[in-house]
PDB file of N, CA and C in Angstrom:
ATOM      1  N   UNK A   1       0.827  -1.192   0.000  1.00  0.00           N
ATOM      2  CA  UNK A   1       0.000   0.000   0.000  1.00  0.00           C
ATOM      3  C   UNK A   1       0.867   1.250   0.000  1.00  0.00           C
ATOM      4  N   UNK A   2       1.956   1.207   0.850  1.00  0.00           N
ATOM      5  CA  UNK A   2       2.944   2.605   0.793  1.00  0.00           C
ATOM      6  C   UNK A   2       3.409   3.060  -0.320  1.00  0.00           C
ATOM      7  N   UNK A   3       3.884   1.834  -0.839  1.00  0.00           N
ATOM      8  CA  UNK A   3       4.487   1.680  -1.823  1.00  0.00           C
ATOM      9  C   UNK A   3       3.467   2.384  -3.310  1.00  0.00           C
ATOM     10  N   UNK A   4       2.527   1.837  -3.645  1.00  0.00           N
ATOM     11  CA  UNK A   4       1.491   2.838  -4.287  1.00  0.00           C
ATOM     12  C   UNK A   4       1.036   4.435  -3.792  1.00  0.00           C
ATOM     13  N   UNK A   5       1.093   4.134  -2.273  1.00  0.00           N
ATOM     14  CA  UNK A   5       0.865   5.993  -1.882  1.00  0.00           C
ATOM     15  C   UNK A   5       2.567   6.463  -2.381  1.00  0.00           C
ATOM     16  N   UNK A   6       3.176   5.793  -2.751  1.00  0.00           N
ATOM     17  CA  UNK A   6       4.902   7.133  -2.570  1.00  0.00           C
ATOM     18  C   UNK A   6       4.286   7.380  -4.563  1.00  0.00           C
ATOM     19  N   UNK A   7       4.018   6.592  -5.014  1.00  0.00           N
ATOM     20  CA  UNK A   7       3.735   6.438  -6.723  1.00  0.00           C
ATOM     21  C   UNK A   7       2.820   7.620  -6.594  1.00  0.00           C
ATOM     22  N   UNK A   8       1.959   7.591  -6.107  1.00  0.00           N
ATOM     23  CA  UNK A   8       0.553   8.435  -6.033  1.00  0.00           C
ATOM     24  C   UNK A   8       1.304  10.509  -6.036  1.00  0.00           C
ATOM     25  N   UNK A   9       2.121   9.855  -4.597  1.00  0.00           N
ATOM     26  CA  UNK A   9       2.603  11.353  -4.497  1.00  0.00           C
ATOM     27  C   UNK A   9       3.668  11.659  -5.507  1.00  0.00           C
ATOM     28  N   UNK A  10       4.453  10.996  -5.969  1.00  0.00           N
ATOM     29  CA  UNK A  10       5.002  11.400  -7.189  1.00  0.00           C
ATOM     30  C   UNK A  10       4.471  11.764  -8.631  1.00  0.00           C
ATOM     31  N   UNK A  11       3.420  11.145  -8.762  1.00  0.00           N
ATOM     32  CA  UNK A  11       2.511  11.094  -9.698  1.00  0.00           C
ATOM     33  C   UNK A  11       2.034  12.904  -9.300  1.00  0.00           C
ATOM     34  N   UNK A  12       1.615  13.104  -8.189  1.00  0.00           N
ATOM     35  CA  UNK A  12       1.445  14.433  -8.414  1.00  0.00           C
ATOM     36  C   UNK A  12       2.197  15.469  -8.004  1.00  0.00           C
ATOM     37  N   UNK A  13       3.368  15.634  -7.746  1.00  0.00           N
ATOM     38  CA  UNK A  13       4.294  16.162  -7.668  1.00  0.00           C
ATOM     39  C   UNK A  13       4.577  16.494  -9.714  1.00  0.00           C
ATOM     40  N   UNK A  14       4.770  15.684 -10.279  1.00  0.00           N
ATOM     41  CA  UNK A  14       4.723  15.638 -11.536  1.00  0.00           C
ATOM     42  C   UNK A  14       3.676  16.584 -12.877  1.00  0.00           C
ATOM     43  N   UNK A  15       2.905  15.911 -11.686  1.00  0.00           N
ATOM     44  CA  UNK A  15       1.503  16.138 -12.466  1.00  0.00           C
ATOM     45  C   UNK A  15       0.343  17.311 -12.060  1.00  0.00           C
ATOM     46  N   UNK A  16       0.733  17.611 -10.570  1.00  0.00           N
ATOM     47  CA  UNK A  16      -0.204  18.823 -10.133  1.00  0.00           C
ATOM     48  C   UNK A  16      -1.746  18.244  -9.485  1.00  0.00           C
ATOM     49  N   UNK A  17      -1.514  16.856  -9.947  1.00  0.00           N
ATOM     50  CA  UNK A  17      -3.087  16.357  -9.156  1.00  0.00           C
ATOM     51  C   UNK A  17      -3.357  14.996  -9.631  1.00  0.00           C
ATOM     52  N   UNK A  18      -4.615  14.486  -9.182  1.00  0.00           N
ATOM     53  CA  UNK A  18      -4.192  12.838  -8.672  1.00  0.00           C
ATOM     54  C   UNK A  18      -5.091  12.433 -10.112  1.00  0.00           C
ATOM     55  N   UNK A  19      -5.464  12.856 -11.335  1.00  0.00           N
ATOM     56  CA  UNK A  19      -6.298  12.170 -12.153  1.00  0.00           C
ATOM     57  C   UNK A  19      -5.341  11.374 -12.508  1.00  0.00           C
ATOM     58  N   UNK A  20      -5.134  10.212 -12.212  1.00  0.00           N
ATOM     59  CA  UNK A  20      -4.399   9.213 -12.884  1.00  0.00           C
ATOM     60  C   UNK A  20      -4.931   8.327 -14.153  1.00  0.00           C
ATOM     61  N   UNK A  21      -4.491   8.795 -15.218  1.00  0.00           N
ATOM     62  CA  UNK A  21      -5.293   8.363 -16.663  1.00  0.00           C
ATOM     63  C   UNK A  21      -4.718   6.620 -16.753  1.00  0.00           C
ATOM     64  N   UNK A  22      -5.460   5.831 -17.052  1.00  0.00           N
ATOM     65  CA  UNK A  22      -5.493   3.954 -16.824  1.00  0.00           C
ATOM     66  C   UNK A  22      -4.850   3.877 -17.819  1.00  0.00           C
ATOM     67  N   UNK A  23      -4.370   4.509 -19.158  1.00  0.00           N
ATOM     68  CA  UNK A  23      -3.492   4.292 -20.728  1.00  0.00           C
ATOM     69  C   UNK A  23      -2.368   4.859 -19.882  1.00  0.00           C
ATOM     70  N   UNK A  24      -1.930   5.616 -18.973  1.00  0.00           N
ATOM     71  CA  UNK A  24      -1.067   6.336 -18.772  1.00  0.00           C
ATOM     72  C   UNK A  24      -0.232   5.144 -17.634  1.00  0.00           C
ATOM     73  N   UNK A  25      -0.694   4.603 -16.829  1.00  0.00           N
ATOM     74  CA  UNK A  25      -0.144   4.075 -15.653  1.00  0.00           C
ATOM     75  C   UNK A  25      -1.571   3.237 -15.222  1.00  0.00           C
ATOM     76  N   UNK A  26      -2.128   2.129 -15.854  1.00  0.00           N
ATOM     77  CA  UNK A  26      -2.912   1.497 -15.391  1.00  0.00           C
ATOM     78  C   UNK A  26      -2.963   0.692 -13.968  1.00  0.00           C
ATOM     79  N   UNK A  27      -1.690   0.468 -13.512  1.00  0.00           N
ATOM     80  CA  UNK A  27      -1.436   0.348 -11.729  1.00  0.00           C
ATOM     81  C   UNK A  27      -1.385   1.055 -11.189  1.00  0.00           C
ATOM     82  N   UNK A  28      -1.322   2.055 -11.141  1.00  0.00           N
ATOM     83  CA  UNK A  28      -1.603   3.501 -10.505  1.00  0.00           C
ATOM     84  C   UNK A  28      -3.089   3.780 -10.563  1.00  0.00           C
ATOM     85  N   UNK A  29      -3.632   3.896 -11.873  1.00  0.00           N
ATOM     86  CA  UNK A  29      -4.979   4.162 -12.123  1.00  0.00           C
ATOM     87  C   UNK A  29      -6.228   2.966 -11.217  1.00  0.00           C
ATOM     88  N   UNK A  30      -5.964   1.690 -11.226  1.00  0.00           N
ATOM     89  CA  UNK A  30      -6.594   0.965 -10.904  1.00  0.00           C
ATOM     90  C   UNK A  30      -6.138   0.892  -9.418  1.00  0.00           C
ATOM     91  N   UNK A  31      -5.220   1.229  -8.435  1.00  0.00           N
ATOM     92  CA  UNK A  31      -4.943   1.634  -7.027  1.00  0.00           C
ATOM     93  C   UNK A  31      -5.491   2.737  -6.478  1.00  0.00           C
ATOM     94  N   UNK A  32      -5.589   3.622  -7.306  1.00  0.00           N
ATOM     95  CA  UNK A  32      -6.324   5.048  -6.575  1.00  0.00           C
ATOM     96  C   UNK A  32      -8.305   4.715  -6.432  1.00  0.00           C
ATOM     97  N   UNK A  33      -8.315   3.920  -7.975  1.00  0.00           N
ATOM     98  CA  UNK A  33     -10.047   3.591  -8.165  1.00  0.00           C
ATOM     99  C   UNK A  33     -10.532   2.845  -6.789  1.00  0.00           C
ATOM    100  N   UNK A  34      -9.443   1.556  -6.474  1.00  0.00           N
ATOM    101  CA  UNK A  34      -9.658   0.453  -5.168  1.00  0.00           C
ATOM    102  C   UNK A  34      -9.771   1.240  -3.742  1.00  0.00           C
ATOM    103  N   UNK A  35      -8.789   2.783  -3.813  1.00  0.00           N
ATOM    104  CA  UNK A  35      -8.627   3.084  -2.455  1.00  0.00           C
ATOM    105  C   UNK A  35     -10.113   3.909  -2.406  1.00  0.00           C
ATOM    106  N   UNK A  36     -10.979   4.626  -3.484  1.00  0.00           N
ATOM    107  CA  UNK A  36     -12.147   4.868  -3.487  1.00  0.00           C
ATOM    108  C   UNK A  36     -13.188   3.961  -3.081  1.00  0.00           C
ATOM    109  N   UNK A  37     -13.389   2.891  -3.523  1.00  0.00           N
ATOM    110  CA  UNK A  37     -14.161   2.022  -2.924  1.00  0.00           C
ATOM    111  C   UNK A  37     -13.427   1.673  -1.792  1.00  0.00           C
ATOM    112  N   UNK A  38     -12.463   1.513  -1.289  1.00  0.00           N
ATOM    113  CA  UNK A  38     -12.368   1.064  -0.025  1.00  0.00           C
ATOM    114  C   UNK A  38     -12.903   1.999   0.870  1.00  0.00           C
ATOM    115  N   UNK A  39     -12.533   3.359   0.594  1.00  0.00           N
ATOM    116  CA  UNK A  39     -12.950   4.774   1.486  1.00  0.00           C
ATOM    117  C   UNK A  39     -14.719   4.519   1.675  1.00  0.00           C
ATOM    118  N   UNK A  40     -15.075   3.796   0.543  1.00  0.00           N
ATOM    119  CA  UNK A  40     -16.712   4.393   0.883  1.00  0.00           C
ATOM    120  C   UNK A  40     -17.878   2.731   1.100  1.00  0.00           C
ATOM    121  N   UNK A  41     -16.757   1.767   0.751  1.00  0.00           N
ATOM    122  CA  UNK A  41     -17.326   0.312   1.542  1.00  0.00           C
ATOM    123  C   UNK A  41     -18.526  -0.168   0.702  1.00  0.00           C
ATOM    124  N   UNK A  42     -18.267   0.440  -0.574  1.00  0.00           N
ATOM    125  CA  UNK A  42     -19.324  -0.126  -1.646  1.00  0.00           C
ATOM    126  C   UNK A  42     -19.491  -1.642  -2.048  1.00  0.00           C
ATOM    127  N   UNK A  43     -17.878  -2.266  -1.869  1.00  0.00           N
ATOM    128  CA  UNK A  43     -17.725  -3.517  -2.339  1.00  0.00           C
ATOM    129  C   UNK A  43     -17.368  -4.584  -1.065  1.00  0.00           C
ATOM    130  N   UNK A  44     -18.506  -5.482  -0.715  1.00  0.00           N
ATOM    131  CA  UNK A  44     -18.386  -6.189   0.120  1.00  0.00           C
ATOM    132  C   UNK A  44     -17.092  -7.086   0.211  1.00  0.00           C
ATOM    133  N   UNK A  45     -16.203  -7.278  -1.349  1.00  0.00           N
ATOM    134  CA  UNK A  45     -15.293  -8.346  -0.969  1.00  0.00           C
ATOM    135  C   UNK A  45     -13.955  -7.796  -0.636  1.00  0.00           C
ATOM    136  N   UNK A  46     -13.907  -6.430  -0.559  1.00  0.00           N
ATOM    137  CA  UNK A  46     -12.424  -5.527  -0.394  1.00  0.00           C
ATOM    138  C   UNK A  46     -12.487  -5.065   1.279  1.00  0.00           C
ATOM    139  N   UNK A  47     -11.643  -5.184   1.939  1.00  0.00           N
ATOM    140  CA  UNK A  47     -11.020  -4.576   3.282  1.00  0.00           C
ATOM    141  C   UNK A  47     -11.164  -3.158   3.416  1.00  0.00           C
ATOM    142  N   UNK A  48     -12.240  -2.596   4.581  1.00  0.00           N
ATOM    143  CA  UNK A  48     -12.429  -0.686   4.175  1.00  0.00           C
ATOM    144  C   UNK A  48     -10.868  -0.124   4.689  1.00  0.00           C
ATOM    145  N   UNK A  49     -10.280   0.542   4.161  1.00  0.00           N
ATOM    146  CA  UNK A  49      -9.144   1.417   4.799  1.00  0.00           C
ATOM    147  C   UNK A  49      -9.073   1.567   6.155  1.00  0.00           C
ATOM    148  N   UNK A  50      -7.577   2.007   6.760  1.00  0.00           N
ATOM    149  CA  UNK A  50      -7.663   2.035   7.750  1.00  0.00           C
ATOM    150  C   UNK A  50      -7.853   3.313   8.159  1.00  0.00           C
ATOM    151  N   UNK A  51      -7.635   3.706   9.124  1.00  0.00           N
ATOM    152  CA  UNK A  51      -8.009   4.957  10.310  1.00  0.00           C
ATOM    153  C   UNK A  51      -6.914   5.888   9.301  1.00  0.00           C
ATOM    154  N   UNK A  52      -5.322   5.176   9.566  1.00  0.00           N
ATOM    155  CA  UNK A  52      -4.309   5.685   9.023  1.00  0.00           C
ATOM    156  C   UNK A  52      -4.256   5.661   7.518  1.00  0.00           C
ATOM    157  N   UNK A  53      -4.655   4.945   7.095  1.00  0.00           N
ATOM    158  CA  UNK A  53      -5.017   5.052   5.556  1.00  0.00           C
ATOM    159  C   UNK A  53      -5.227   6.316   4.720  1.00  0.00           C
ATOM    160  N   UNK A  54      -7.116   6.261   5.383  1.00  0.00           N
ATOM    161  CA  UNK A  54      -7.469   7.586   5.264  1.00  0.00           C
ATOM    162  C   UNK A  54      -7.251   8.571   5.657  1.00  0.00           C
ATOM    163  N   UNK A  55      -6.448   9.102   6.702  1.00  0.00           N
ATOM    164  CA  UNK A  55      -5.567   9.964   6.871  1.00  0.00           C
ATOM    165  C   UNK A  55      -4.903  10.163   6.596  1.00  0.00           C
ATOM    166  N   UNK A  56      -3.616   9.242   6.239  1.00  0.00           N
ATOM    167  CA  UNK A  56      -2.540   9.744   5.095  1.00  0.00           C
ATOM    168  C   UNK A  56      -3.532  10.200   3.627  1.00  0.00           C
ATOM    169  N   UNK A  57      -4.056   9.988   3.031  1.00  0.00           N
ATOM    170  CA  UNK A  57      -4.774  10.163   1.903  1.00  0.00           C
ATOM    171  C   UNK A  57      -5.944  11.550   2.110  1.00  0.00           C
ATOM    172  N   UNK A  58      -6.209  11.581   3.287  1.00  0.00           N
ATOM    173  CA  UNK A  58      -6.936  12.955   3.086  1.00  0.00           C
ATOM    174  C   UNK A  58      -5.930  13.998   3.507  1.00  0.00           C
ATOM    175  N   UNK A  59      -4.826  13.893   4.164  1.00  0.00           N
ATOM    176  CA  UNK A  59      -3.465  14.828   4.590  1.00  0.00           C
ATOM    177  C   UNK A  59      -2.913  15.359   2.900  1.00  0.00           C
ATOM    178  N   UNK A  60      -2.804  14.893   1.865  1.00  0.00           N
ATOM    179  CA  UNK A  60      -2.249  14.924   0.801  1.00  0.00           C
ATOM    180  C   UNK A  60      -3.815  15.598   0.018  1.00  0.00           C
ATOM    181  N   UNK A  61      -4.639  15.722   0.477  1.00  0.00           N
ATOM    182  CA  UNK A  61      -5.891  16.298  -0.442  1.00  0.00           C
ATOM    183  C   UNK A  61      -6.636  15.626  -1.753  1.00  0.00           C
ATOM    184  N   UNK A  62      -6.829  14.116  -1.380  1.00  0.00           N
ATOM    185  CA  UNK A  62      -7.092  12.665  -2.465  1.00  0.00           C
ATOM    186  C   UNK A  62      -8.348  13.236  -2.293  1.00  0.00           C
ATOM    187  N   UNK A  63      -8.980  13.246  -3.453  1.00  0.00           N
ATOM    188  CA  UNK A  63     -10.348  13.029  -3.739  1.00  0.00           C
ATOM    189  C   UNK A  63     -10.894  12.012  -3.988  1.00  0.00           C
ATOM    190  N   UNK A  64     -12.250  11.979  -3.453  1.00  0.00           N
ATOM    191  CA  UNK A  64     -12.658  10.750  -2.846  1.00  0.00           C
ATOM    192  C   UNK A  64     -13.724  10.203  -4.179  1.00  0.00           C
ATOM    193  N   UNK A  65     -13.436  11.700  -4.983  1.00  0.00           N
ATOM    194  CA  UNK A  65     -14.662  11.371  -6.097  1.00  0.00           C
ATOM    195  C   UNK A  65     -13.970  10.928  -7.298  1.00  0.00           C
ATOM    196  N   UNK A  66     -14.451  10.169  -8.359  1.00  0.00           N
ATOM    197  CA  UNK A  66     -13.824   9.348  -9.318  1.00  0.00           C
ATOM    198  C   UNK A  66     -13.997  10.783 -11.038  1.00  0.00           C
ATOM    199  N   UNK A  67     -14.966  11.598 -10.280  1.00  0.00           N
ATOM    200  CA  UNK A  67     -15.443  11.780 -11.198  1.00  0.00           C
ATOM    201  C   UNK A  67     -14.588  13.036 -12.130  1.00  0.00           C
ATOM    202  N   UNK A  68     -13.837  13.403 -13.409  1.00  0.00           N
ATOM    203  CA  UNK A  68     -12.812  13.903 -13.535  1.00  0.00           C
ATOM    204  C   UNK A  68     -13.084  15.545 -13.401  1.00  0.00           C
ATOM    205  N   UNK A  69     -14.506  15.971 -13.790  1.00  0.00           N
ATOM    206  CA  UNK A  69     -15.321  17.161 -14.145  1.00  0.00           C
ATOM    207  C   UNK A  69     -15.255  17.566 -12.623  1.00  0.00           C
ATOM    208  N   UNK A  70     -15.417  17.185 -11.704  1.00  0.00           N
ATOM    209  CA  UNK A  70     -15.907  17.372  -9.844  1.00  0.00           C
ATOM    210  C   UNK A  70     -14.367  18.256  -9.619  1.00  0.00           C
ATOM    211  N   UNK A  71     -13.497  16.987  -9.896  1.00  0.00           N
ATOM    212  CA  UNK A  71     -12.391  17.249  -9.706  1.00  0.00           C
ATOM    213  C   UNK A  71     -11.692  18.129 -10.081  1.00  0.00           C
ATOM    214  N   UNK A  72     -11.614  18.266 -11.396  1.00  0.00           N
ATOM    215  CA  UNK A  72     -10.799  19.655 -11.716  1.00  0.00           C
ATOM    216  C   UNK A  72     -11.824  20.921 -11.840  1.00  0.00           C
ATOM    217  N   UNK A  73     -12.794  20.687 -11.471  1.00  0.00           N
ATOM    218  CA  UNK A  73     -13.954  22.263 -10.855  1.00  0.00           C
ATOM    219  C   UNK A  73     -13.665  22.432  -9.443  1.00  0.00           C
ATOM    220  N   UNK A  74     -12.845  21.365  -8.310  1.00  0.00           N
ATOM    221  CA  UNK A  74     -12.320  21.612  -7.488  1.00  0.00           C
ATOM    222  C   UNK A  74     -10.980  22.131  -7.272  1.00  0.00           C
ATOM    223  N   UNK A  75     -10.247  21.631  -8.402  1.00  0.00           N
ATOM    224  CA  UNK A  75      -8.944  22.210  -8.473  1.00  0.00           C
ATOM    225  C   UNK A  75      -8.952  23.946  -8.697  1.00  0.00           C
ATOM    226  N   UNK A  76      -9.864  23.994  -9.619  1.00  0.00           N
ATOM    227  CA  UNK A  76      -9.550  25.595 -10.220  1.00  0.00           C
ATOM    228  C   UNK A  76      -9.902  26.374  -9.026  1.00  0.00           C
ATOM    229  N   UNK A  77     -11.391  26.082  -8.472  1.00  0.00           N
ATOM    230  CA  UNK A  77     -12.260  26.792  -7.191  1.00  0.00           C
ATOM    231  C   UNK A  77     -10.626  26.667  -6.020  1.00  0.00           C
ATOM    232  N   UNK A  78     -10.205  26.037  -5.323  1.00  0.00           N
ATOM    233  CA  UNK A  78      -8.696  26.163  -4.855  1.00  0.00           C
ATOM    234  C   UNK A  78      -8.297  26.759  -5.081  1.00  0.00           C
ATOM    235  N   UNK A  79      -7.664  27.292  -6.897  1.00  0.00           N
ATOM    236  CA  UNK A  79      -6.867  28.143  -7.294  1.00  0.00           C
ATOM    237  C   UNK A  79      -7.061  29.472  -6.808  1.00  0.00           C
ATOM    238  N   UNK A  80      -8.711  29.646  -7.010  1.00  0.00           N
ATOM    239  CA  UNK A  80      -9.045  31.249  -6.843  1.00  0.00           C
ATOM    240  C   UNK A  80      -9.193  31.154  -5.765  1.00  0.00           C
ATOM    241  N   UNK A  81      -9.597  30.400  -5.001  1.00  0.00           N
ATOM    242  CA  UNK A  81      -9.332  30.924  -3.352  1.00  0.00           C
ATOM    243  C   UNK A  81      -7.835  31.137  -2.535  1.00  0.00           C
ATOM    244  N   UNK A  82      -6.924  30.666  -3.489  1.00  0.00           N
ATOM    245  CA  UNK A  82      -5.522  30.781  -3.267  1.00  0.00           C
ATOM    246  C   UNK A  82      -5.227  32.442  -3.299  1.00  0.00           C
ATOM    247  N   UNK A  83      -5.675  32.318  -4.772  1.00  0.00           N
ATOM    248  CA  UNK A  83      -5.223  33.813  -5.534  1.00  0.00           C
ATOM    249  C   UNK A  83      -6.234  34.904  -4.394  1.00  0.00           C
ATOM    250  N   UNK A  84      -7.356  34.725  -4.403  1.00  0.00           N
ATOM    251  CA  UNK A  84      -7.914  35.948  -3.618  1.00  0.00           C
ATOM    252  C   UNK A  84      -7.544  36.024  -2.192  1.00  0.00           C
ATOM    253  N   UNK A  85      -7.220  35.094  -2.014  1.00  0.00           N
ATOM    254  CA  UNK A  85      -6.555  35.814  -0.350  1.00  0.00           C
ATOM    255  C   UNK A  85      -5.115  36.524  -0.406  1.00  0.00           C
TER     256      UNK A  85
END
């Protein structure tokens, strides 16, 4: 699992944010999708995250939503609240 969170944070260190495209890094892409369902316990046959899990992962600002439109309308809304203060 660390081992995919150090990928994750490099991935956005790189990249500026966690959309990990599945043509781009499909083990990456398909690790971030699993830690979503684990966060929200949709799939009875996967283990929910731990305490520390989700805390390392919400400390780094992981979105919990899959969805790419949510996400980067959250990124920009950030931006300008950056810029206006």
């Amino acid at each position: 699992w660390y081992e995919k969170y150090d990928q994750l944070l490099d991935f956005r260190r790189q990249n500026g944010h966690f959309l990990v495209d599945k043509r781009e890094d499909p083990s990456l892409s398909k690790w971030t999708i699993t830690q979503r369902t684990r966060y929200k316990g949709t799939d009875s046959h996967q283990v929910r995250l731990s305490k520390n899990q989700i805390y390392l992962l919400e400390r780094i600002d992981f979105p919990w939503t899959s969805d790419r439109d949510e996400v980067e309308w959250q990124m920009r809304y950030d931006e300008l609240v950056q810029f206006v203060e």
